[in-house]
C-alpha atoms as a PDB file:
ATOM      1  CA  UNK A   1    -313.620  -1.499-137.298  1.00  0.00           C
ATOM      2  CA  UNK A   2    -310.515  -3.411-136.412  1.00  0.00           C
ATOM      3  CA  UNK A   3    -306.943  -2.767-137.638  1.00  0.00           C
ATOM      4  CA  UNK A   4    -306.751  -5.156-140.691  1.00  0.00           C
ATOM      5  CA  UNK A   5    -302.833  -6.216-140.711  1.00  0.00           C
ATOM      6  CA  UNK A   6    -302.581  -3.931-143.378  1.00  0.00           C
ATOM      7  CA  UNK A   7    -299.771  -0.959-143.691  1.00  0.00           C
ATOM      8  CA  UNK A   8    -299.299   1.834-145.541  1.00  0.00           C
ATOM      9  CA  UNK A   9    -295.851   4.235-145.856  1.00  0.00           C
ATOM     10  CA  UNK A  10    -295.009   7.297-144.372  1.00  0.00           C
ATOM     11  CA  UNK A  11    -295.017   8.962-147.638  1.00  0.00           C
ATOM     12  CA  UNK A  12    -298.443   8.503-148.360  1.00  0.00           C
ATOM     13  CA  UNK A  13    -299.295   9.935-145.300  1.00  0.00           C
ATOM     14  CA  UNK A  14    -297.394  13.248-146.046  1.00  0.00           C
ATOM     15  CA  UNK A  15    -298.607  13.432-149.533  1.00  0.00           C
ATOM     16  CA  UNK A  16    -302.107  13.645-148.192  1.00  0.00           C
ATOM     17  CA  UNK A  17    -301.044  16.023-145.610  1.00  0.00           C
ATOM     18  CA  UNK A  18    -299.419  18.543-147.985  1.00  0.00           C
ATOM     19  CA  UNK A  19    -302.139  17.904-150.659  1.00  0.00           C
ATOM     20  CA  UNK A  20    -305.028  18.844-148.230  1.00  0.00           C
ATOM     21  CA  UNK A  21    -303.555  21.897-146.545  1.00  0.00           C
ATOM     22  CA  UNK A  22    -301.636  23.648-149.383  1.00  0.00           C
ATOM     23  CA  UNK A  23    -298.448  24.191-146.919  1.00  0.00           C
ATOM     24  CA  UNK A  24    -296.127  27.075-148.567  1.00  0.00           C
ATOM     25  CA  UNK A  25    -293.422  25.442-146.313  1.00  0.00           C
ATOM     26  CA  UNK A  26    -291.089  22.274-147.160  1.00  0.00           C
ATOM     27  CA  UNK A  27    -290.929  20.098-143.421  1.00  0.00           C
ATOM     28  CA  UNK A  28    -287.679  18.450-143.057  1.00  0.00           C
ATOM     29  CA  UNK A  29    -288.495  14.897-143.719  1.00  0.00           C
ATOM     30  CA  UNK A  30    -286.607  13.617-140.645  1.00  0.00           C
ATOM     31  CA  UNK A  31    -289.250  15.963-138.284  1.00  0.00           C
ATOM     32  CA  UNK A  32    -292.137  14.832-140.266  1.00  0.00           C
ATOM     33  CA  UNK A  33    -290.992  10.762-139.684  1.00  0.00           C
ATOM     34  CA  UNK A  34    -290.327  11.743-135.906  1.00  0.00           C
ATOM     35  CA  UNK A  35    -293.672  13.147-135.837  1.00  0.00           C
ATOM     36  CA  UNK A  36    -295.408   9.971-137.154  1.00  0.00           C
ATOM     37  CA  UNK A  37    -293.394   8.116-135.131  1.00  0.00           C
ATOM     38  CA  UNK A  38    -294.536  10.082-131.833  1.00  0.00           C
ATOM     39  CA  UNK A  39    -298.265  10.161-132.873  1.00  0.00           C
ATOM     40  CA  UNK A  40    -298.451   6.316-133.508  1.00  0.00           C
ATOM     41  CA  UNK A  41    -296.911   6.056-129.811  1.00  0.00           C
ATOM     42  CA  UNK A  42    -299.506   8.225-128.473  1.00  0.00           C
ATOM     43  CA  UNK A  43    -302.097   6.228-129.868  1.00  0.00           C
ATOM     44  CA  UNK A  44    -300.565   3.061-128.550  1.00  0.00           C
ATOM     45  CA  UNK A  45    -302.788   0.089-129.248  1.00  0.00           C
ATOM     46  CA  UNK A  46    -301.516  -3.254-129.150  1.00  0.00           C
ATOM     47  CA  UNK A  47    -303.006  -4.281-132.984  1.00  0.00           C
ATOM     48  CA  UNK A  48    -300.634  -1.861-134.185  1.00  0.00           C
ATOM     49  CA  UNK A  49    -297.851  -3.551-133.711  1.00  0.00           C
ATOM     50  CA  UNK A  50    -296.540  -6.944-135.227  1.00  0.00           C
ATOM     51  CA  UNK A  51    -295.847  -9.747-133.404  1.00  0.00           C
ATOM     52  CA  UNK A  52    -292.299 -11.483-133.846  1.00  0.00           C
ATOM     53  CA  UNK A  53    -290.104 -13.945-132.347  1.00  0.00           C
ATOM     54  CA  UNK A  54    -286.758 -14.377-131.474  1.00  0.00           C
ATOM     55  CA  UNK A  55    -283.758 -16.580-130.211  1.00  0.00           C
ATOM     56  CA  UNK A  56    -281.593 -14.770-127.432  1.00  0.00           C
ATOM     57  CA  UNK A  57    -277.852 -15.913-126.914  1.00  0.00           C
ATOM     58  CA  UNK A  58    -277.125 -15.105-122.814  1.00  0.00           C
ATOM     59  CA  UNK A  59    -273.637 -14.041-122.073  1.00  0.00           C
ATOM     60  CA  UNK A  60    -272.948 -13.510-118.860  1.00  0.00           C
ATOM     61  CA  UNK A  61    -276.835 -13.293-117.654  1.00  0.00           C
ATOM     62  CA  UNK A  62    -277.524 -10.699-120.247  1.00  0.00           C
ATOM     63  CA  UNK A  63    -278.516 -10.455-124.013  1.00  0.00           C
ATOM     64  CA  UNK A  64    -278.957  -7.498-126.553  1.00  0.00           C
ATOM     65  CA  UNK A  65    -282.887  -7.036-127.157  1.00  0.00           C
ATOM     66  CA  UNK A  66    -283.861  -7.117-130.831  1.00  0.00           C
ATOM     67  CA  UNK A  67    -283.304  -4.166-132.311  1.00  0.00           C
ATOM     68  CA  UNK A  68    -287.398  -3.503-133.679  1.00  0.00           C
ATOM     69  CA  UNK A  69    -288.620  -4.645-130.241  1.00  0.00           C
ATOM     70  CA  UNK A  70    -290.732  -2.816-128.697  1.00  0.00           C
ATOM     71  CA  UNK A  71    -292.360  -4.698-125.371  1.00  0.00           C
ATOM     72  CA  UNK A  72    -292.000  -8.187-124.962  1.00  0.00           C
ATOM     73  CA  UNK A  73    -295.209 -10.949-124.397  1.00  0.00           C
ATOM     74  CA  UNK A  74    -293.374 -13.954-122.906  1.00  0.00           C
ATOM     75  CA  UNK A  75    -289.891 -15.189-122.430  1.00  0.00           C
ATOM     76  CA  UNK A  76    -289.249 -18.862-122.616  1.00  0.00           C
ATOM     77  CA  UNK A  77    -286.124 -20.828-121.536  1.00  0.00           C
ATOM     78  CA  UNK A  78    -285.276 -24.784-123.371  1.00  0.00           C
ATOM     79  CA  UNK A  79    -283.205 -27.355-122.212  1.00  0.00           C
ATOM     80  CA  UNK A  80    -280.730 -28.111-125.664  1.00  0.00           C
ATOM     81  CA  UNK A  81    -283.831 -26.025-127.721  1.00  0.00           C
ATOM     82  CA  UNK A  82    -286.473 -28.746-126.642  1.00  0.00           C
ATOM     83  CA  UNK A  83    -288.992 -28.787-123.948  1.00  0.00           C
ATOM     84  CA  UNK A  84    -289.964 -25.407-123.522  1.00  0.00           C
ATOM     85  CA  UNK A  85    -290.795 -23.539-120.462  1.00  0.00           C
ATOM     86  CA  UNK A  86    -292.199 -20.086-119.892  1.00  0.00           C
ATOM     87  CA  UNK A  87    -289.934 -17.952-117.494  1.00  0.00           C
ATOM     88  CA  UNK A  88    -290.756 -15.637-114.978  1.00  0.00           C
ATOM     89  CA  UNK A  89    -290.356 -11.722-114.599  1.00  0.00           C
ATOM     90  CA  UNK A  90    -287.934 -11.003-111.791  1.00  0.00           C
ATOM     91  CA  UNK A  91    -289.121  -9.812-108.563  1.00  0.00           C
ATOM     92  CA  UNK A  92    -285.611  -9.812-106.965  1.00  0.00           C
ATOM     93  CA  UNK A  93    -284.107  -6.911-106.149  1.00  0.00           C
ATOM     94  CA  UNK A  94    -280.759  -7.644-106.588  1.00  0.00           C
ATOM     95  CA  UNK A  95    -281.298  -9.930-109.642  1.00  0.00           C
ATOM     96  CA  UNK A  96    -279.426 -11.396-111.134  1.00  0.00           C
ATOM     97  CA  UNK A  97    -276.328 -11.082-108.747  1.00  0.00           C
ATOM     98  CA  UNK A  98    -277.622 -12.990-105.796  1.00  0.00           C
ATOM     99  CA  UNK A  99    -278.177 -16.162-108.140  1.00  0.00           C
ATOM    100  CA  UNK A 100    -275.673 -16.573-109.580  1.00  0.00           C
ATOM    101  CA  UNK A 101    -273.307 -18.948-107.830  1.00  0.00           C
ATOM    102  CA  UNK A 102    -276.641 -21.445-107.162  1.00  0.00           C
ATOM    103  CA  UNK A 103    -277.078 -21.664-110.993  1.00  0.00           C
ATOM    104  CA  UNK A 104    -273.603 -21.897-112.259  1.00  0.00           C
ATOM    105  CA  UNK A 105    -273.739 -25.368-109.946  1.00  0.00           C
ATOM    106  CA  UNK A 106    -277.258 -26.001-110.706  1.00  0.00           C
ATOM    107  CA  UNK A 107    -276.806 -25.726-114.765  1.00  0.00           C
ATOM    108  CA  UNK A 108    -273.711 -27.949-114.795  1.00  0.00           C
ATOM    109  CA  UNK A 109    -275.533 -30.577-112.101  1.00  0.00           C
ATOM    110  CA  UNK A 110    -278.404 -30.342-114.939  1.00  0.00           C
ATOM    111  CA  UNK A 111    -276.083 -31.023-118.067  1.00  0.00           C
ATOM    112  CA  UNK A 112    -274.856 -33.764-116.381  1.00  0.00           C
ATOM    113  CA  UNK A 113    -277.594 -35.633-114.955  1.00  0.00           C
ATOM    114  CA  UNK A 114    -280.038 -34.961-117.794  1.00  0.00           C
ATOM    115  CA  UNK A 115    -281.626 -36.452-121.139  1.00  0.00           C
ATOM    116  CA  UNK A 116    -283.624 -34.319-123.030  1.00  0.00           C
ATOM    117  CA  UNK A 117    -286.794 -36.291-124.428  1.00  0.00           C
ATOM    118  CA  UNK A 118    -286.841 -34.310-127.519  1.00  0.00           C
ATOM    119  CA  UNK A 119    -290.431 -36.465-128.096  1.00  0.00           C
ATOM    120  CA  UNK A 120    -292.305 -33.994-126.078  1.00  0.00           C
ATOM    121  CA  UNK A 121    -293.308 -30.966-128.040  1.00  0.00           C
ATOM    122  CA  UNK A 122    -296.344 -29.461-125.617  1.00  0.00           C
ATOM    123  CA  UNK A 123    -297.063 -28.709-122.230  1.00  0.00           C
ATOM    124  CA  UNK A 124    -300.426 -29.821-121.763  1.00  0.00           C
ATOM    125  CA  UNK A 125    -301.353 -31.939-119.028  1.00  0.00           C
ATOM    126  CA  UNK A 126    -300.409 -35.363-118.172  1.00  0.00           C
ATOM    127  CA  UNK A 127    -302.746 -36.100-115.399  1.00  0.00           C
ATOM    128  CA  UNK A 128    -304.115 -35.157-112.214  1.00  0.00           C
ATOM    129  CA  UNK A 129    -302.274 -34.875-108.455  1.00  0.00           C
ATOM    130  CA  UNK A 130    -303.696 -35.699-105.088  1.00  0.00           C
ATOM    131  CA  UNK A 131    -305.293 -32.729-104.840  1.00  0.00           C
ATOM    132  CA  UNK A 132    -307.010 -32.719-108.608  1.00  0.00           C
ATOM    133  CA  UNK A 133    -304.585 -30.135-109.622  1.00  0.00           C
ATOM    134  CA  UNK A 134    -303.335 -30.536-113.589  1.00  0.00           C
ATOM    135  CA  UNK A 135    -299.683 -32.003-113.432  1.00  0.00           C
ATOM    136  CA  UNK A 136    -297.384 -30.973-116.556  1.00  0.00           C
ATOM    137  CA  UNK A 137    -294.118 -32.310-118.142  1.00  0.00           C
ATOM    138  CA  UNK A 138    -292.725 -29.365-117.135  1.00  0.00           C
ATOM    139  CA  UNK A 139    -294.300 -28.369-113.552  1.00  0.00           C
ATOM    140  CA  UNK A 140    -294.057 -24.955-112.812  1.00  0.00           C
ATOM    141  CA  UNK A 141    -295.200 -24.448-108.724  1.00  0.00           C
ATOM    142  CA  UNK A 142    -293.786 -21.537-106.513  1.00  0.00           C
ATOM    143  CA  UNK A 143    -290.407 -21.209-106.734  1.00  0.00           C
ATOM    144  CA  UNK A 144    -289.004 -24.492-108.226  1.00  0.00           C
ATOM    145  CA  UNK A 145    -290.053 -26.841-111.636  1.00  0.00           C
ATOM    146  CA  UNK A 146    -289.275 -30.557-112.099  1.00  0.00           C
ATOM    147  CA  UNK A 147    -289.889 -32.615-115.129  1.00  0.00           C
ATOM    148  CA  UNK A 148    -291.617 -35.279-114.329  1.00  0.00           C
ATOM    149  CA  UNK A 149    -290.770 -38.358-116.973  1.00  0.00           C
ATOM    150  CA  UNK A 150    -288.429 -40.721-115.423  1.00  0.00           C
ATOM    151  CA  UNK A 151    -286.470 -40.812-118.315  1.00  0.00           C
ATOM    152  CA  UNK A 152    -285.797 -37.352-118.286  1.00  0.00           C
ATOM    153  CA  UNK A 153    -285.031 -35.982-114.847  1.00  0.00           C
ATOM    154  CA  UNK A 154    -285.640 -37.877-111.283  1.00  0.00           C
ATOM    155  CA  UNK A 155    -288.824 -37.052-109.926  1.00  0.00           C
ATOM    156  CA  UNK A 156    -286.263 -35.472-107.307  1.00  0.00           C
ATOM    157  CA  UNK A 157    -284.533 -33.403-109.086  1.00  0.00           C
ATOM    158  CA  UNK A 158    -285.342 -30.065-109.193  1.00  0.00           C
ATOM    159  CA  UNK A 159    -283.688 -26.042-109.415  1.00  0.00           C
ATOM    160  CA  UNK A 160    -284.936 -22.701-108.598  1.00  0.00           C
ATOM    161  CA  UNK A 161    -287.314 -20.630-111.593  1.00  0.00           C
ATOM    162  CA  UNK A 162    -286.162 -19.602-114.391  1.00  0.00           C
ATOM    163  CA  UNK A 163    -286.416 -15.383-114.369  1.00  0.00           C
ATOM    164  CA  UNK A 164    -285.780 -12.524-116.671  1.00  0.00           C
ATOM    165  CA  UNK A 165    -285.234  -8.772-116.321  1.00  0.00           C
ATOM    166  CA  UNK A 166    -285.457  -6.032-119.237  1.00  0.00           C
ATOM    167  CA  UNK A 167    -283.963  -3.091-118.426  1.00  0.00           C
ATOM    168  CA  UNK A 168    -280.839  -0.793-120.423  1.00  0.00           C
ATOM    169  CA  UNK A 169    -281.704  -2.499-123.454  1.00  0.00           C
ATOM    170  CA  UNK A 170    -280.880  -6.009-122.464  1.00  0.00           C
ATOM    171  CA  UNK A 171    -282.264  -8.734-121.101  1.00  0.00           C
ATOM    172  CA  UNK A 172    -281.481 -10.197-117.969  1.00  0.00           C
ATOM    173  CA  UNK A 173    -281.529 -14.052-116.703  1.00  0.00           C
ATOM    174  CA  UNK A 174    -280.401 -15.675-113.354  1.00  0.00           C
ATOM    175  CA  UNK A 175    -278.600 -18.156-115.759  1.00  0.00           C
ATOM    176  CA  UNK A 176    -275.264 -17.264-116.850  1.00  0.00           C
ATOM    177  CA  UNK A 177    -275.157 -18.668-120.311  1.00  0.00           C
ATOM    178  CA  UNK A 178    -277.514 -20.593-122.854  1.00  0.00           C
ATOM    179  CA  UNK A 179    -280.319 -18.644-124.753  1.00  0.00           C
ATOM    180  CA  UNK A 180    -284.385 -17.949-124.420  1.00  0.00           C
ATOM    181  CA  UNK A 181    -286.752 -17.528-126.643  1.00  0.00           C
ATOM    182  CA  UNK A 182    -288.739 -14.325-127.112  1.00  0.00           C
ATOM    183  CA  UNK A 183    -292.298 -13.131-128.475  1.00  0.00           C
ATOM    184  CA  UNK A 184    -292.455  -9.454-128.681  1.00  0.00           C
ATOM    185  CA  UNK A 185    -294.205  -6.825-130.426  1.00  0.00           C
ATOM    186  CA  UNK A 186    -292.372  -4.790-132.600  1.00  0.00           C
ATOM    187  CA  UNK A 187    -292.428  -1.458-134.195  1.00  0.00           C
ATOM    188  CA  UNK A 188    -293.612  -2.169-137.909  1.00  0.00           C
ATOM    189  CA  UNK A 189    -291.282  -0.552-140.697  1.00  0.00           C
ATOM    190  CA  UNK A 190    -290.282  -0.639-144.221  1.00  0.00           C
ATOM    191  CA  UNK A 191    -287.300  -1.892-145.809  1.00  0.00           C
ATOM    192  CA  UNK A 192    -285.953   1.771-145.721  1.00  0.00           C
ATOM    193  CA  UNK A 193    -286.364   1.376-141.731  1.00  0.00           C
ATOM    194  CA  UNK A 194    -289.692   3.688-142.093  1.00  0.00           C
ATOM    195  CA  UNK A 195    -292.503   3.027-139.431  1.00  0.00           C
ATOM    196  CA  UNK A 196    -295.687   1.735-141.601  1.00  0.00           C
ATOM    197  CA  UNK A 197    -298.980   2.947-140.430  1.00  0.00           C
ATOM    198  CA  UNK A 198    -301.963   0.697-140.711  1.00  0.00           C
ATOM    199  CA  UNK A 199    -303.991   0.930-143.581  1.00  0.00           C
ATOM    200  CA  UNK A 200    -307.323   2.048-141.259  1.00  0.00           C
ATOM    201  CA  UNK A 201    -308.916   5.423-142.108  1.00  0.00           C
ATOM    202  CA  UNK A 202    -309.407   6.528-138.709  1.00  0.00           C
ATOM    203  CA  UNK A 203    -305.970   5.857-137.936  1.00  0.00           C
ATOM    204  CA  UNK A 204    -304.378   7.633-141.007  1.00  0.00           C
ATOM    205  CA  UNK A 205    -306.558  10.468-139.919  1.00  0.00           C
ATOM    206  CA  UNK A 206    -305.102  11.181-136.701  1.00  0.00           C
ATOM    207  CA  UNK A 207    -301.518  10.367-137.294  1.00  0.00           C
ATOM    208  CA  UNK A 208    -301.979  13.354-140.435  1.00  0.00           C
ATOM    209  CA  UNK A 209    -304.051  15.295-137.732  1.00  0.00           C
ATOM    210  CA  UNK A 210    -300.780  14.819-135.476  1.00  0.00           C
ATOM    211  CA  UNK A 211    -298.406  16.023-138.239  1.00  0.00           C
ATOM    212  CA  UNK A 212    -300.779  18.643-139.199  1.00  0.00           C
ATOM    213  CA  UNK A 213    -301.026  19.864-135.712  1.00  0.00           C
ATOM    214  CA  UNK A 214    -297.067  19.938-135.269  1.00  0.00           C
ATOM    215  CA  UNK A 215    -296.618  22.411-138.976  1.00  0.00           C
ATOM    216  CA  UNK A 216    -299.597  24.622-137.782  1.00  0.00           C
ATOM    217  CA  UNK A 217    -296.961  24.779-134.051  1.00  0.00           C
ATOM    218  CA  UNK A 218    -294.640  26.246-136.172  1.00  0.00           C
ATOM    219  CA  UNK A 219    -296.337  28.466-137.962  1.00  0.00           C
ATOM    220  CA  UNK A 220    -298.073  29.977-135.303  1.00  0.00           C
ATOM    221  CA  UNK A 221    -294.824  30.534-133.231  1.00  0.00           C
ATOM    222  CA  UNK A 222    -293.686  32.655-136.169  1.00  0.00           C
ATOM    223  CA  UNK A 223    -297.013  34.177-136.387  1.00  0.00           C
ATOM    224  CA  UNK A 224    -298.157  33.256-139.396  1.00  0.00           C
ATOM    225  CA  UNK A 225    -301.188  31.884-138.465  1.00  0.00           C
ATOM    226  CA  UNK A 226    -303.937  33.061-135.889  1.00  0.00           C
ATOM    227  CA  UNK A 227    -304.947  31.206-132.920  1.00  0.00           C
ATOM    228  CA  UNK A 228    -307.962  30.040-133.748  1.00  0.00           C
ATOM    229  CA  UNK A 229    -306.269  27.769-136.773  1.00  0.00           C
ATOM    230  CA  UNK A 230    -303.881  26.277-134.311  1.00  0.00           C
ATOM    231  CA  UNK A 231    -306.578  25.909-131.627  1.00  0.00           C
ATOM    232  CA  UNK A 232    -308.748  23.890-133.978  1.00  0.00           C
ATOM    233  CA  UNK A 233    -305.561  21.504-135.158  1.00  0.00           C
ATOM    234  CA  UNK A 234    -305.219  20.714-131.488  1.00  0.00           C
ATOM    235  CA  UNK A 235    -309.129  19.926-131.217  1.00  0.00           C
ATOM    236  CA  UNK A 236    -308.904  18.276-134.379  1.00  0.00           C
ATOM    237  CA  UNK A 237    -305.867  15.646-133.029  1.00  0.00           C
ATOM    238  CA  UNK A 238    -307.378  14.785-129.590  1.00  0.00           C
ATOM    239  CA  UNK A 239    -310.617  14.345-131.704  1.00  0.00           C
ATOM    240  CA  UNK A 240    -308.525  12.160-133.632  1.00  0.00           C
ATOM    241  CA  UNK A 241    -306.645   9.898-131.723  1.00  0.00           C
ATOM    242  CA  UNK A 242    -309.554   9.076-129.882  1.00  0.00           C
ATOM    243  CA  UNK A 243    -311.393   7.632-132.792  1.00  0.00           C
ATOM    244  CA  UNK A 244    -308.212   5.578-133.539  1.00  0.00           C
ATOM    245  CA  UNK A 245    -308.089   4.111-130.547  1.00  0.00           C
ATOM    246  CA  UNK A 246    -311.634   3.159-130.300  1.00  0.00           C
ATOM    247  CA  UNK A 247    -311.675   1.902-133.764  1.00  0.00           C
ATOM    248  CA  UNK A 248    -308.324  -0.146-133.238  1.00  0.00           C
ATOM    249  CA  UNK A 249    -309.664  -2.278-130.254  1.00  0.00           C
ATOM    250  CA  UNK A 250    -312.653  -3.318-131.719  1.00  0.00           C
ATOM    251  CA  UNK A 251    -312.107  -6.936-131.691  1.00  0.00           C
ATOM    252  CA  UNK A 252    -312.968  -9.413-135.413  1.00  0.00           C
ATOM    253  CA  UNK A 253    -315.615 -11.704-135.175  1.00  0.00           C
ATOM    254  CA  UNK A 254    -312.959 -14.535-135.012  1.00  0.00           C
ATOM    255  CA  UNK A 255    -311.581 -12.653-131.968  1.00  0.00           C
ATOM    256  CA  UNK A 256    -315.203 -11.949-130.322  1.00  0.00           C
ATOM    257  CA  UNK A 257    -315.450 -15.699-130.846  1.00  0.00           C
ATOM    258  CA  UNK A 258    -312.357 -16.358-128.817  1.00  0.00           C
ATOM    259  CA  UNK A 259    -313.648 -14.109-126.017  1.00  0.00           C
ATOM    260  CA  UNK A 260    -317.240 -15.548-125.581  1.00  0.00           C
ATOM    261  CA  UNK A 261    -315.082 -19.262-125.552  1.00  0.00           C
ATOM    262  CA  UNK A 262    -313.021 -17.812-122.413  1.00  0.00           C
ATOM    263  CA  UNK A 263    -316.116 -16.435-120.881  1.00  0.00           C
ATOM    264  CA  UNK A 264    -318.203 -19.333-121.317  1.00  0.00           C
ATOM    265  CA  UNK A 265    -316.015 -21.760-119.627  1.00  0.00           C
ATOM    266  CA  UNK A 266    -317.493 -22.864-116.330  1.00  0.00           C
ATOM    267  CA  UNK A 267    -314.398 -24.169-114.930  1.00  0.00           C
ATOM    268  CA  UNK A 268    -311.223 -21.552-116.015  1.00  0.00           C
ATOM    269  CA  UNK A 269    -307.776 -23.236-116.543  1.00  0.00           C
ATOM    270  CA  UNK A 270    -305.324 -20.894-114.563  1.00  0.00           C
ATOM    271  CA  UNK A 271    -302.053 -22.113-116.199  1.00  0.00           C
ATOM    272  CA  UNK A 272    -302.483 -21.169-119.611  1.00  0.00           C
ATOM    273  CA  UNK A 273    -299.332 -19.131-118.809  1.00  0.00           C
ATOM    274  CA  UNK A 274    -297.619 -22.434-118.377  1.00  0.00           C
ATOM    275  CA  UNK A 275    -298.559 -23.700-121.957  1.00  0.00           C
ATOM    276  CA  UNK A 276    -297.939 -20.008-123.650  1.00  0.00           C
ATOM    277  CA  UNK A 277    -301.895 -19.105-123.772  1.00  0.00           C
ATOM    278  CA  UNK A 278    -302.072 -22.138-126.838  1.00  0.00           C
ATOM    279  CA  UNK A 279    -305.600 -22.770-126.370  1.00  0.00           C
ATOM    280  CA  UNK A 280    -306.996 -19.520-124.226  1.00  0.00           C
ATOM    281  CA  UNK A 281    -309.775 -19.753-126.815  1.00  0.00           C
ATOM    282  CA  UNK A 282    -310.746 -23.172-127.793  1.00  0.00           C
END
C-alpha cells in the first residue's frame, strides 16, 4: 500500500527494537537517531518526504536554502510577488558571474519601464500563435520571456531567462537581488528536530531492521555474537528495504486516476512546466 501522510517518532521505533530483541546493551541515542536517519535515506522514496514552500531573499545572486530542505521541485521568480514564472536550472558554466552586468541593467530597465497587472493570477493560455502554438502571459521560449499584455510590458520588451543554481548550500540566481519562490521536499521531523518515520508497517520494519542490523555490527565486532546472527540481520535489511520501497510507490487510487488522465490524453500539453504542473492530471 501507499505511504498514508502519516508519521510516527523515533522512539517508538526503538522501543520496538529493544522490546523484540532483548538487547543487554544501552545504544547511545544520538547513534540510534543517525541510524534512522541513514536507513530512511537509503530507502529514499519521494512519498516520504513532505512537501513545503518557501520565499528566498537573493543577496548578491545567492540565498541560504531552508534549513529542512532536502531537494528542491521548482524555483519560481515574481515581478513585485505577482505574476509568477517558473525559472530555469543553470546550464552555464560560469553562472552566475558572466550575467551579471546584463541583469543589473536589465532589472533596473524592468523597474522602470514596468506595471505589474497584479489581476493575473495563472499562466494558462491566452490564445494561439501563427504556428498553433499556446501563447502565455508570461511566454517562456528559448532563451528570452516577454509578457505579452500591453499594459504590462511592450510586446518588445524582453530579457534573458531567469536561472538558478544549488550548490554549497545556497541557491544561486543570475539576478543580483529580489527573491524566488521555492517548493521542496523536506526531511519530516518533530518539534524536538527528530526525523518522523511514516506510519507504514513495511517501512517501520526495515528502518528497525536497519537499526537492528547496525547493534548486531557491534556486537559481532566484539564477538559476542556468531556470524550467522549478523549474516541473517543483513539478509533481513536488504529484505527489508526492498519491501519499503515497493510498498511506498504504490500509487492511491486518486493518484492512479491522475495517471490514466495523463495517459489518456491524445494530444499532450508540453508546457505544464510553464504553469507549475497545475493541471498535469485533469
Amino acid at each position: 500500500m501507499a505511504l498514508n501522510g502519516k508519521y510516527t517518532t523515533v522512539k517508538t521505533i526503538l522501543d520496538e527494537v529493544y522490546r523484540d530483541n532483548e538487547y543487554d546493551i544501552e545504544v547511545p541515542w544520538q547513534d540510534s537517531v543517525e541510524w534512522i536517519y541513514d536507513a530512511m535515506e537509503l530507502i529514499r522514496v519521494p512519498m516520504q518526504y513532505v512537501g513545503r514552500k518557501a520565499k528566498l531573499t537573493i543577496d548578491n545572486y545567492r540565498s541560504p536554502l531552508p534549513c529542512d530542505y532536502h531537494r528542491e521541485v521548482q524555483v519560481a521568480g515574481t515581478f513585485g510577488g505577482c505574476n509568477p514564472f517558473p525559472m530555469r536550472d543553470a546550464t552555464n558554466t560560469f553562472h552566475p558571474t558572466l550575467d551579471q552586468c546584463d541583469w543589473d541593467n536589465a532589472w533596473q530597465d524592468l523597474a522602470n519601464s514596468t506595471t505589474i497587472d497584479t489581476n493575473t493570477s495563472e499562466l494558462a493560455p491566452i490564445g494561439q500563435d501563427s504556428g498553433g502554438n499556446p501563447v502565455f502571459e508570461i511566454l517562456l521560449q528559448g532563451d528570452l520571456f516577454a509578457l505579452n499584455k500591453s499594459n504590462v510590458v511592450p510586446q518588445s520588451s524582453t530579457i534573458e531567462d531567469t536561472t538558478y543554481k544549488i550548490t554549497d548550500s545556497h541557491l544561486f540566481t543570475n539576478f543580483k537581488e529580489g527573491f524566488v519562490y521555492m517548493a521542496y521536499y523536506a526531511f519530516p521531523v518533530d518539534d524536538e528536530g527528530y526525523p518522523l518515520i511514516p506510519e507504514d508497517t513495511k517501512y517501520k520494519e526495515a528502518v528497525k531492521a536497519y537499526v537492528r542490523m547496525k547493534i548486531d555490527y557491534k556486537l559481532w565486532r566484539k564477538g559476542r555474537i556468531a556470524d550467522t546472527i549478523y549474516q541473517e540481520a543483513k539478509q533481513n535489511w536488504a529484505w527489508r528495504v526492498g519491501q519499503a520501497q515497493n510498498g511506498a510507490r504504490i500509487p492511491t487510487i486518486a493518484k492512479m486516476e491522475g495517471i490514466k488522465n495523463q495517459q489518456l490524453k491524445l494530444v499532450q500539453n508540453k508546457y505544464h512546466y510553464n504553469n507549475f504542473f497545475k493541471n498535469l492530471s485533469k
